[in-house]
PDB file of N, CA and C in Angstrom:
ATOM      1  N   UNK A   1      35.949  -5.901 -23.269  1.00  0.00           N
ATOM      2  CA  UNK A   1      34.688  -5.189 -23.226  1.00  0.00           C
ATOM      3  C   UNK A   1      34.110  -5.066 -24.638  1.00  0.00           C
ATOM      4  N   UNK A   2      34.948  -4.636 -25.356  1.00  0.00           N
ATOM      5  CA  UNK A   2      34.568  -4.467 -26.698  1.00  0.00           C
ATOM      6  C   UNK A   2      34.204  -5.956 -27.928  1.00  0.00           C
ATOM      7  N   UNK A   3      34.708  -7.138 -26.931  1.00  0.00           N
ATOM      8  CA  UNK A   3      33.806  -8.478 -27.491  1.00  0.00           C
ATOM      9  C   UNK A   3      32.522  -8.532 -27.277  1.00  0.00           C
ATOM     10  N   UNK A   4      32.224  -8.003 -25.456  1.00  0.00           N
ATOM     11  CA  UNK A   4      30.773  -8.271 -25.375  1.00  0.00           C
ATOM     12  C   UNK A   4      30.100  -7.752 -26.086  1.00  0.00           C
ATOM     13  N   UNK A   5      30.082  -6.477 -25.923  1.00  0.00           N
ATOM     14  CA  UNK A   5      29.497  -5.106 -26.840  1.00  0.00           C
ATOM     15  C   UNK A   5      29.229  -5.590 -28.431  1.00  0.00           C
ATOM     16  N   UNK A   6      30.102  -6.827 -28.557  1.00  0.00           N
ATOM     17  CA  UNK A   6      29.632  -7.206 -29.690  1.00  0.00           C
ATOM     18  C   UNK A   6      29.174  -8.537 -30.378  1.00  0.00           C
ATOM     19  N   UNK A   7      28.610  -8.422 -28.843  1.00  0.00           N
ATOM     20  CA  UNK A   7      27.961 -10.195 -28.454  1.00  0.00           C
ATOM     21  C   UNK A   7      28.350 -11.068 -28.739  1.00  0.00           C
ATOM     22  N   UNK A   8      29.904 -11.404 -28.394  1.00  0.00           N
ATOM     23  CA  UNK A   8      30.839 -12.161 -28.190  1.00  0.00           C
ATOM     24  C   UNK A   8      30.780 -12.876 -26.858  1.00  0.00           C
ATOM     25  N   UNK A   9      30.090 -14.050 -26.499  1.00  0.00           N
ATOM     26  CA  UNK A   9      30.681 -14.663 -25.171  1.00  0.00           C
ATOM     27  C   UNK A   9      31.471 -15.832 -25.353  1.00  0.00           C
ATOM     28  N   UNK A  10      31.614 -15.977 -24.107  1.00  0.00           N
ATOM     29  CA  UNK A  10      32.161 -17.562 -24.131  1.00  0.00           C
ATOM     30  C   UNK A  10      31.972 -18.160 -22.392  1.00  0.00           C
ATOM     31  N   UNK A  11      32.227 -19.300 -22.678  1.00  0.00           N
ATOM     32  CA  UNK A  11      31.923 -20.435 -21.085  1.00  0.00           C
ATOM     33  C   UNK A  11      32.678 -20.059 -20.282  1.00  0.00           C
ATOM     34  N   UNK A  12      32.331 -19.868 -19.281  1.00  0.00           N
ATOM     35  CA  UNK A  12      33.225 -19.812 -17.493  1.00  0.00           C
ATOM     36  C   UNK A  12      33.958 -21.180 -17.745  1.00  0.00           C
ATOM     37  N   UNK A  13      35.319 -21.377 -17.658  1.00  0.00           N
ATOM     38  CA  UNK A  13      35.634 -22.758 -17.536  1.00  0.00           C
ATOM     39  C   UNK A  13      35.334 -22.939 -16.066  1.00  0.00           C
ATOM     40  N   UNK A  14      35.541 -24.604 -15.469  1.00  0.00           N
ATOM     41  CA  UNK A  14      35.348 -24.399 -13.648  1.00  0.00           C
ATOM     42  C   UNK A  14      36.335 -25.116 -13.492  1.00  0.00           C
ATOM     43  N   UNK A  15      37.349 -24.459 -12.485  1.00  0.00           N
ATOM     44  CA  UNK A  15      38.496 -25.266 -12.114  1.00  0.00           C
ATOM     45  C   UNK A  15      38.309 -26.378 -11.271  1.00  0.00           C
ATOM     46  N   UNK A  16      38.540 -27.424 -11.700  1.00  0.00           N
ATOM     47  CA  UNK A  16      38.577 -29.241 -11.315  1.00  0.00           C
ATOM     48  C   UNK A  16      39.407 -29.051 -10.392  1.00  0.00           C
ATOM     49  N   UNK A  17      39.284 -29.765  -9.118  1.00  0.00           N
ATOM     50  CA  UNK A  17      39.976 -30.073  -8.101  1.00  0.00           C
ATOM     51  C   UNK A  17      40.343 -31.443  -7.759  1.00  0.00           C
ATOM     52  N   UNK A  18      41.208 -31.736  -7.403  1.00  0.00           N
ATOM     53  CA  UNK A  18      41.649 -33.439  -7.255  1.00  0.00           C
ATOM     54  C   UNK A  18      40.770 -33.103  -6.167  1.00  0.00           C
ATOM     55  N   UNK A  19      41.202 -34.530  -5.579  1.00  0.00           N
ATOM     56  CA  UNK A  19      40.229 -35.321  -4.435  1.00  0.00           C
ATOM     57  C   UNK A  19      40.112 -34.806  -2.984  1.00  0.00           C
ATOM     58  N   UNK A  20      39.422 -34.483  -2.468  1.00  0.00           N
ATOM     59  CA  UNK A  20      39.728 -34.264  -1.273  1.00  0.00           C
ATOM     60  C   UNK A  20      40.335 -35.028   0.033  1.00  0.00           C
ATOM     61  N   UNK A  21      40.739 -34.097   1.230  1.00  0.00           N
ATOM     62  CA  UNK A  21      41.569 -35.491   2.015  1.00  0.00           C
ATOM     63  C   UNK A  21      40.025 -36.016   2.828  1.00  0.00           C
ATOM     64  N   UNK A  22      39.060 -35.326   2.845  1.00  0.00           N
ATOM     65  CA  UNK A  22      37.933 -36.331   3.656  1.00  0.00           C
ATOM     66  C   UNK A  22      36.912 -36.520   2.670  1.00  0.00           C
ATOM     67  N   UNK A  23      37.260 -36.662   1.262  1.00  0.00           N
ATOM     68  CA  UNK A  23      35.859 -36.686   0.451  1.00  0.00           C
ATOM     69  C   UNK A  23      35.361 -38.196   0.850  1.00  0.00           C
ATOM     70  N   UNK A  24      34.180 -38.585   0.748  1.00  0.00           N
ATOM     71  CA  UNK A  24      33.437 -39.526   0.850  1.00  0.00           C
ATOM     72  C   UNK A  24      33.045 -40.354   2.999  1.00  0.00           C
ATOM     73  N   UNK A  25      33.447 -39.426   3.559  1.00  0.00           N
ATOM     74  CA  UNK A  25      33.417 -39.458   4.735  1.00  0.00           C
ATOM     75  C   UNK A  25      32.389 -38.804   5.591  1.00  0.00           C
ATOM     76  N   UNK A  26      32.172 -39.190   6.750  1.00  0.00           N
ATOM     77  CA  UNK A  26      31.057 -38.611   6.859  1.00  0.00           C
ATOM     78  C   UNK A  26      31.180 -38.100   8.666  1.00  0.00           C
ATOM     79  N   UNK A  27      31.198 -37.059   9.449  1.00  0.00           N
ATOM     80  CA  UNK A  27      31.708 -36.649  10.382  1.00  0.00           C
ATOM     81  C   UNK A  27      30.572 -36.080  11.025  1.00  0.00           C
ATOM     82  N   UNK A  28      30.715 -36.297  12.336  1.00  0.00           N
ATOM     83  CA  UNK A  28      29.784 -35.335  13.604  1.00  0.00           C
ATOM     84  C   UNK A  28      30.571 -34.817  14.769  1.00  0.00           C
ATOM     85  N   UNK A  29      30.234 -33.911  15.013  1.00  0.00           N
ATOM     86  CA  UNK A  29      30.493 -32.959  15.763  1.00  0.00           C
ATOM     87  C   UNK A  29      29.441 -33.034  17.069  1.00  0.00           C
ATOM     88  N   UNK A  30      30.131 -33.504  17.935  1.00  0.00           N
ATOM     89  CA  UNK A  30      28.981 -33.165  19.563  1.00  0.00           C
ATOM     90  C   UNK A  30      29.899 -32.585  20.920  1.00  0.00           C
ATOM     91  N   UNK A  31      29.069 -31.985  21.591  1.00  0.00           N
ATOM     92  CA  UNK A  31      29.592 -31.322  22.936  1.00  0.00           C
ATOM     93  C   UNK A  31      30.314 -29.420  22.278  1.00  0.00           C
ATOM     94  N   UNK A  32      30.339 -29.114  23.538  1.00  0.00           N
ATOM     95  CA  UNK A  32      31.097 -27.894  23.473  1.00  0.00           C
ATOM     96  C   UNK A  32      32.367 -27.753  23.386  1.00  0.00           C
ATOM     97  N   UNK A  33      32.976 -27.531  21.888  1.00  0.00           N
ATOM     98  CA  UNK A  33      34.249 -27.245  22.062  1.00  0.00           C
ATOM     99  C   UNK A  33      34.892 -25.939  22.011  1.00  0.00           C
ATOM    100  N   UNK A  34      36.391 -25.633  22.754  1.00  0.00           N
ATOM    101  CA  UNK A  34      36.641 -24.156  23.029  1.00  0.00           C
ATOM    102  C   UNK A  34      37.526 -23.347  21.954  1.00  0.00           C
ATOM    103  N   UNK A  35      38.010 -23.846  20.850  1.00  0.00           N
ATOM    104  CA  UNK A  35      38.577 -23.043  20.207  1.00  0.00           C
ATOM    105  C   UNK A  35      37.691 -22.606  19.016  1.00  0.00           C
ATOM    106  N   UNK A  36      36.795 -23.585  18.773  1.00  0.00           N
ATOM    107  CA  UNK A  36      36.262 -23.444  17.786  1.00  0.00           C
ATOM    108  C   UNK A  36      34.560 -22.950  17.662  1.00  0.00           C
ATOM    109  N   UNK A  37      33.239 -22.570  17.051  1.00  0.00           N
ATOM    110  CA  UNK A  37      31.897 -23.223  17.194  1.00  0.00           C
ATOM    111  C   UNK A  37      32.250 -23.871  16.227  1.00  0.00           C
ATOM    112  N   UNK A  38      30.865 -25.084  16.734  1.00  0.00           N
ATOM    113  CA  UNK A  38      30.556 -26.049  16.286  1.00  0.00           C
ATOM    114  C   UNK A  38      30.020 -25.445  14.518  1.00  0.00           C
ATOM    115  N   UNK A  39      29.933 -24.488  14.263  1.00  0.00           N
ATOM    116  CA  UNK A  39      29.608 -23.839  12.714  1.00  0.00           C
ATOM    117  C   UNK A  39      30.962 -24.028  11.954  1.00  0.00           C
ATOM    118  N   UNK A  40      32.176 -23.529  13.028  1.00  0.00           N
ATOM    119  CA  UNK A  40      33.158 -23.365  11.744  1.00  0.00           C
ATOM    120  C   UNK A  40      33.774 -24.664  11.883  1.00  0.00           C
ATOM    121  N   UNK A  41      33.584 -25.140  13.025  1.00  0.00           N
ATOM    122  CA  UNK A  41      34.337 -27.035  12.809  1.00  0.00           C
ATOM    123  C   UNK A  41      33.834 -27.521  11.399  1.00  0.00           C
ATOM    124  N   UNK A  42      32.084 -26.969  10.762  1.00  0.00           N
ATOM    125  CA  UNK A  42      31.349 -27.887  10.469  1.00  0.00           C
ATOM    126  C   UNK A  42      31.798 -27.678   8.795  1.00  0.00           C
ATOM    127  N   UNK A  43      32.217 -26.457   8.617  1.00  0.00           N
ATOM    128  CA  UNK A  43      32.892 -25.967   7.944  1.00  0.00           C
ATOM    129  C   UNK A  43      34.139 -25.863   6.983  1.00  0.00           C
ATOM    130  N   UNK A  44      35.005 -26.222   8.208  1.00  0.00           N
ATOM    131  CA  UNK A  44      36.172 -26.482   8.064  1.00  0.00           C
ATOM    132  C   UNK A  44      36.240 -28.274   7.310  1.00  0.00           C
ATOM    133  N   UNK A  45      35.245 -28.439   7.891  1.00  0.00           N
ATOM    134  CA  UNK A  45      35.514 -30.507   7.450  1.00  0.00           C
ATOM    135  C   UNK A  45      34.729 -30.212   5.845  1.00  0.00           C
ATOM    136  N   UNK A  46      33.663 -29.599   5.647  1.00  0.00           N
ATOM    137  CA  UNK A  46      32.899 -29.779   4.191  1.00  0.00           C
ATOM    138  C   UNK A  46      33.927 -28.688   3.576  1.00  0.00           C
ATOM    139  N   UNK A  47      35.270 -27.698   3.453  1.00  0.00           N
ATOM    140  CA  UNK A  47      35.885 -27.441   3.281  1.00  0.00           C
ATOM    141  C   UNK A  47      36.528 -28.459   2.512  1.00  0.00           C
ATOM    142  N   UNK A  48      36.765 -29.647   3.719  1.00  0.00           N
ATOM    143  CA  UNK A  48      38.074 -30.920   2.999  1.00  0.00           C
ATOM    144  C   UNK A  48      37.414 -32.164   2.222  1.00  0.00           C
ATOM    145  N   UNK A  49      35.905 -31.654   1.911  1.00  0.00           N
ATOM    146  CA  UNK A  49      35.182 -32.779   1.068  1.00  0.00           C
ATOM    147  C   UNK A  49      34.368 -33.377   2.145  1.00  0.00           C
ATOM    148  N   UNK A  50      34.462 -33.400   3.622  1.00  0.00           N
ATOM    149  CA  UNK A  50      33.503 -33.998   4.396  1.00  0.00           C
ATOM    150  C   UNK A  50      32.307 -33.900   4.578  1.00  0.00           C
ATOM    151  N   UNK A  51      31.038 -34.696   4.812  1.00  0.00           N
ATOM    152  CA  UNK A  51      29.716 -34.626   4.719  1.00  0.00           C
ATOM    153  C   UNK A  51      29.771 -34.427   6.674  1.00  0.00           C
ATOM    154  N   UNK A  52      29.126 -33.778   6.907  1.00  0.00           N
ATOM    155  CA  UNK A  52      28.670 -33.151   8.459  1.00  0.00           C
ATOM    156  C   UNK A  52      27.570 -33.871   8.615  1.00  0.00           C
ATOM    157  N   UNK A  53      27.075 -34.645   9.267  1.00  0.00           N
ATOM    158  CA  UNK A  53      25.947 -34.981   9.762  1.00  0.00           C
ATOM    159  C   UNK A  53      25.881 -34.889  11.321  1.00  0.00           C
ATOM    160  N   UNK A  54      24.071 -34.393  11.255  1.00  0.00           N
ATOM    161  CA  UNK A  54      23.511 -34.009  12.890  1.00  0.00           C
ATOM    162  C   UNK A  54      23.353 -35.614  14.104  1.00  0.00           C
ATOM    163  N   UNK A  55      23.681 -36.738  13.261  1.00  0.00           N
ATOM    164  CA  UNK A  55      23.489 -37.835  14.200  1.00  0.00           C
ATOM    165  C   UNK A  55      24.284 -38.776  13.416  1.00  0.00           C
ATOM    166  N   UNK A  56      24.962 -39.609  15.075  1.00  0.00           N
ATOM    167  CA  UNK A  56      25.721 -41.059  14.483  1.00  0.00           C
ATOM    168  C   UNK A  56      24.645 -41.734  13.787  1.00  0.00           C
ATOM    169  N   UNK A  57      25.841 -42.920  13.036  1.00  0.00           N
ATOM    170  CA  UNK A  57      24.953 -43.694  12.473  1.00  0.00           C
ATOM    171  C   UNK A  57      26.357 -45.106  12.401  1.00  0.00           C
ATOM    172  N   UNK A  58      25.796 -46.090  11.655  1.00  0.00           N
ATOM    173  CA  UNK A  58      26.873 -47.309  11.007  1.00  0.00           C
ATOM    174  C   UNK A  58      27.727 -46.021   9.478  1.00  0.00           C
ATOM    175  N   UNK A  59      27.285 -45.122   9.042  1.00  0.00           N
ATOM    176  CA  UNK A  59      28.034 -44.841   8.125  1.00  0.00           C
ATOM    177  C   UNK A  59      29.113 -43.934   8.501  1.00  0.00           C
ATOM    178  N   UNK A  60      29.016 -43.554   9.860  1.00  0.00           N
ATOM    179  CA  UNK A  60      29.640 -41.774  10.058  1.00  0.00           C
ATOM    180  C   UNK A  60      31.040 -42.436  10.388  1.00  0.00           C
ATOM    181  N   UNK A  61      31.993 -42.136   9.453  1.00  0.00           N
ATOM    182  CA  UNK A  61      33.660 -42.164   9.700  1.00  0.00           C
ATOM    183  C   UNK A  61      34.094 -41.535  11.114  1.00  0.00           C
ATOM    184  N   UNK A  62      34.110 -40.724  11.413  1.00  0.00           N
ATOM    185  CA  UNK A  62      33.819 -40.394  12.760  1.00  0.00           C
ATOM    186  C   UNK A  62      33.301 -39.452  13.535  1.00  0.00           C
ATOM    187  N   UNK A  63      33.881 -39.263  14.921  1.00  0.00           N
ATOM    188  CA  UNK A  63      33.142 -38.300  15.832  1.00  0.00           C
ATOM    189  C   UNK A  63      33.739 -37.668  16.451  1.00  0.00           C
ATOM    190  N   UNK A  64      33.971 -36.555  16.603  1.00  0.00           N
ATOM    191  CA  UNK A  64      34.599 -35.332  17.212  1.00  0.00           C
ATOM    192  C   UNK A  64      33.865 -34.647  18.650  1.00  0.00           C
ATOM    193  N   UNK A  65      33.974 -35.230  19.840  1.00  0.00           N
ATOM    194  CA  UNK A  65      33.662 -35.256  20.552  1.00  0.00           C
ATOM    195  C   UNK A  65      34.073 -33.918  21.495  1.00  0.00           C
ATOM    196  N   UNK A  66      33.189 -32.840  22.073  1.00  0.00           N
ATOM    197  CA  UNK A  66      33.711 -32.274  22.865  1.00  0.00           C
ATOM    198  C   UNK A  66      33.640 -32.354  24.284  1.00  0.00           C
ATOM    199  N   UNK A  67      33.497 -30.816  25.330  1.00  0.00           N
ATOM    200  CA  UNK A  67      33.115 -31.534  26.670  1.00  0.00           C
ATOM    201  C   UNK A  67      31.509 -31.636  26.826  1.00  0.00           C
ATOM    202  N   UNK A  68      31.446 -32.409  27.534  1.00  0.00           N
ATOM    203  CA  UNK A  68      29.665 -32.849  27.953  1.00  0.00           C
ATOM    204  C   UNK A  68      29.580 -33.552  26.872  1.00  0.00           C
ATOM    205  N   UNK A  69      30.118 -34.690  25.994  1.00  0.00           N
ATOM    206  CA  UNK A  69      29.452 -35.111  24.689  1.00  0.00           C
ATOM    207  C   UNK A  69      28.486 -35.723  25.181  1.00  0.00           C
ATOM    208  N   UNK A  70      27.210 -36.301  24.767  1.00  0.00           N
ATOM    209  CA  UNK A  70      26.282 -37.317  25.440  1.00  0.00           C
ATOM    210  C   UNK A  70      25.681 -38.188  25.184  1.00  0.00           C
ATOM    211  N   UNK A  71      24.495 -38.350  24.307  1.00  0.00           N
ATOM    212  CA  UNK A  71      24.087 -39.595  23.343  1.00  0.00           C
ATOM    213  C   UNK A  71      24.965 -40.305  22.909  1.00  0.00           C
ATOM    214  N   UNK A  72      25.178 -39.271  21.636  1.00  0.00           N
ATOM    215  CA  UNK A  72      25.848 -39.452  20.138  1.00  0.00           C
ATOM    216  C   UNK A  72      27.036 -40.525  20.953  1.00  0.00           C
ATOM    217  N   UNK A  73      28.246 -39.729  21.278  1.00  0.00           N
ATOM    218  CA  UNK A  73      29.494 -40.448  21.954  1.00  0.00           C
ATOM    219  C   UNK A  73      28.911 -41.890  22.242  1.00  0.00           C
ATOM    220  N   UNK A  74      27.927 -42.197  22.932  1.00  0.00           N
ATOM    221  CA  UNK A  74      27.676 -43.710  23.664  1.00  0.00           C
ATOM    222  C   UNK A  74      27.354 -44.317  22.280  1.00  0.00           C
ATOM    223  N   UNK A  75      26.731 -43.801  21.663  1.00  0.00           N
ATOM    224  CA  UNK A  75      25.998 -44.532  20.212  1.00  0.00           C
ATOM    225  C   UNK A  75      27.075 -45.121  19.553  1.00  0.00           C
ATOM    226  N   UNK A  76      28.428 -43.666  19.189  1.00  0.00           N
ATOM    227  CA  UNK A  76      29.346 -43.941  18.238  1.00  0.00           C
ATOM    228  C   UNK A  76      30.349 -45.298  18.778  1.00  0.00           C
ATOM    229  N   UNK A  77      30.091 -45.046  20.126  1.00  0.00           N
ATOM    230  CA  UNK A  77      31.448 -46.285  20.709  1.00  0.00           C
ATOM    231  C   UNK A  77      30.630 -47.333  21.009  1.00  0.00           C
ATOM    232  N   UNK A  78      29.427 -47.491  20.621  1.00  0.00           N
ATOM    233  CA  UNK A  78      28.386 -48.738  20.261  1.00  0.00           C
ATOM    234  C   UNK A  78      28.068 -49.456  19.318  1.00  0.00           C
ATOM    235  N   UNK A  79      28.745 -48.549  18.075  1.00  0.00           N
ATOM    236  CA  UNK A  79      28.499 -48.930  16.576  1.00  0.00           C
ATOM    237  C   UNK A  79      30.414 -48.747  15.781  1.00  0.00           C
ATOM    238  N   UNK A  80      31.422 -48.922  16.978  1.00  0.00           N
ATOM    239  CA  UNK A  80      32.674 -49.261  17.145  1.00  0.00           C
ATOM    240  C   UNK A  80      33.422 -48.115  15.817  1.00  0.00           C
ATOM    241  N   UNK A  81      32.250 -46.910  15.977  1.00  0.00           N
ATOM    242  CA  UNK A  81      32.852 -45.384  15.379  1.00  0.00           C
ATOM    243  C   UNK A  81      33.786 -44.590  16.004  1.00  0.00           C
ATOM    244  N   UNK A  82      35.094 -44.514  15.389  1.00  0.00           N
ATOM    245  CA  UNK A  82      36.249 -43.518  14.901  1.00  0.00           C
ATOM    246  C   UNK A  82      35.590 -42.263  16.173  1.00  0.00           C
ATOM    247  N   UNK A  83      36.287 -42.117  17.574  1.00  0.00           N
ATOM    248  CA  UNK A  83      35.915 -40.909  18.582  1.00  0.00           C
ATOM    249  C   UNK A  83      37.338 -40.039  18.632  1.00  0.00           C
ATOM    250  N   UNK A  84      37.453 -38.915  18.543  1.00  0.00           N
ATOM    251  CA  UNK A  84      38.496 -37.948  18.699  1.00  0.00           C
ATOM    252  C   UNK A  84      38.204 -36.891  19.394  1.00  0.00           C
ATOM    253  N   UNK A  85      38.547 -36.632  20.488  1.00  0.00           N
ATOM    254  CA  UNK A  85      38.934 -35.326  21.267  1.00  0.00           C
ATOM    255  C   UNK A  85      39.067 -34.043  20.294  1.00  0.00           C
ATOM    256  N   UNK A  86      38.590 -32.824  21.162  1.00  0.00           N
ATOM    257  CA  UNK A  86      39.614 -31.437  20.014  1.00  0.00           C
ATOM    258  C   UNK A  86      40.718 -31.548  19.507  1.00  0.00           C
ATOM    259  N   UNK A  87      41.282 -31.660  20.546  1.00  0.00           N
ATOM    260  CA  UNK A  87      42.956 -30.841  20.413  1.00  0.00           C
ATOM    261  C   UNK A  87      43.257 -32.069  18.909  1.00  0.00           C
ATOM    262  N   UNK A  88      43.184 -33.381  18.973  1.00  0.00           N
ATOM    263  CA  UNK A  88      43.010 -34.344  17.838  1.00  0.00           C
ATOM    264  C   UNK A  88      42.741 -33.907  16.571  1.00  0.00           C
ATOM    265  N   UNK A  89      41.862 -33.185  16.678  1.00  0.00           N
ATOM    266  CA  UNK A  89      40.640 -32.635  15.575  1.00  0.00           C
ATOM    267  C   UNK A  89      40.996 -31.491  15.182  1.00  0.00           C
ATOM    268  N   UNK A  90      41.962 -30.497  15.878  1.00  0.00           N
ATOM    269  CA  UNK A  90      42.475 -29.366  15.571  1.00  0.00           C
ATOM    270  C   UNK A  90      43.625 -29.910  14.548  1.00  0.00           C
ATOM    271  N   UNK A  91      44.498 -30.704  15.629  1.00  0.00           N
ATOM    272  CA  UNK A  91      46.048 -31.106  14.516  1.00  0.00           C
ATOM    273  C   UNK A  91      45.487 -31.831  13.441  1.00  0.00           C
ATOM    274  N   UNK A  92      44.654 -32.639  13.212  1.00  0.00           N
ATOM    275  CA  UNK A  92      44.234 -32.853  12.042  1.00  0.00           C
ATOM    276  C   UNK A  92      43.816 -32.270  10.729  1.00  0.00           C
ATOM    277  N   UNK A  93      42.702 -31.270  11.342  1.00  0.00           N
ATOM    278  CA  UNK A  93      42.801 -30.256  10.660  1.00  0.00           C
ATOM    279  C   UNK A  93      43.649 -29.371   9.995  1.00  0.00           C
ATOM    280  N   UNK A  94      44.615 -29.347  10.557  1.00  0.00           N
ATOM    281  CA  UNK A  94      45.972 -28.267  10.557  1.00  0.00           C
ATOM    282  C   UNK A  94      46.645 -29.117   9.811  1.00  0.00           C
ATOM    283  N   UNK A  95      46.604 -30.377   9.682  1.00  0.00           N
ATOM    284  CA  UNK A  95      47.710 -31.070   9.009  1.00  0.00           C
ATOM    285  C   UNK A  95      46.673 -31.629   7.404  1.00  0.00           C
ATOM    286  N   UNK A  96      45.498 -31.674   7.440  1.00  0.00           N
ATOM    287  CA  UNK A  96      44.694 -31.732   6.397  1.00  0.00           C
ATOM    288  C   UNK A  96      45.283 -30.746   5.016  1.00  0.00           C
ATOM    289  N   UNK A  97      44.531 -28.672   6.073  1.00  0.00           N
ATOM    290  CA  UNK A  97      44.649 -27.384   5.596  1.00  0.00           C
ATOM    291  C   UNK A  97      46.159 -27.610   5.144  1.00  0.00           C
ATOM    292  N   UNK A  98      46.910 -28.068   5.088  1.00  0.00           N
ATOM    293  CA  UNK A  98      48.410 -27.472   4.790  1.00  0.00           C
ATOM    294  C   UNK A  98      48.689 -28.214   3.490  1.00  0.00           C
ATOM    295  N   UNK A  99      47.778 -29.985   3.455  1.00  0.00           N
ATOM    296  CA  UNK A  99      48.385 -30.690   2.784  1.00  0.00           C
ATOM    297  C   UNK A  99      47.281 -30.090   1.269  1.00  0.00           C
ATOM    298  N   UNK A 100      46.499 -29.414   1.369  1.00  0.00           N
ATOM    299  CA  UNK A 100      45.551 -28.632   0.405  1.00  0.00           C
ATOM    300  C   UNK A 100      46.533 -28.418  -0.322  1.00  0.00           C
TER     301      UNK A 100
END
């Protein structure tokens, strides 16, 4: 206290993080799934470095499909995109969070 007081600062360092396990990937989320909302799925992945996007595409690593998926799903298994169920998407997760 008694540095500031005497207009003493210094830099926030910012702690560097290695790489993430989904950095440079790019993930969607469609249908209703039950353990989770679709907020904290979306969450949980830009958590592990993942980019969330609202629509397939040729770039999206994959798709996390719940029940009723509809478009998206036909698109992703049209453009021969990475499809996973929850329960998939949970242990993944779980095995991602641990390896943090």
């Amino acid at each position: 206290q008694a540095l500031i007081e005497a207009g003493i600062t210094w830099q926030e360092s910012e702690v560097t993080q290695g790489p993430t396990p989904l950095e440079g990937q790019t993930w969607v989320l469609t249908g209703a799934m039950e353990s989770m909302t679709r907020d904290e799925g979306k969450a949980r992945l830009q958590a592990l470095g993942a980019k969330v996007a609202g629509s397939v595409s040729k770039k999206t690593t994959c798709l996390v499909a719940g029940e009723a998926a509809g478009s998206k799903l036909t698109k992703a298994e049209q453009l021969g995109v990475e499809v996973i169920d929850e329960a998939t998407f949970i242990e993944r997760l779980a095995a991602w969070e641990q390896s943090e």
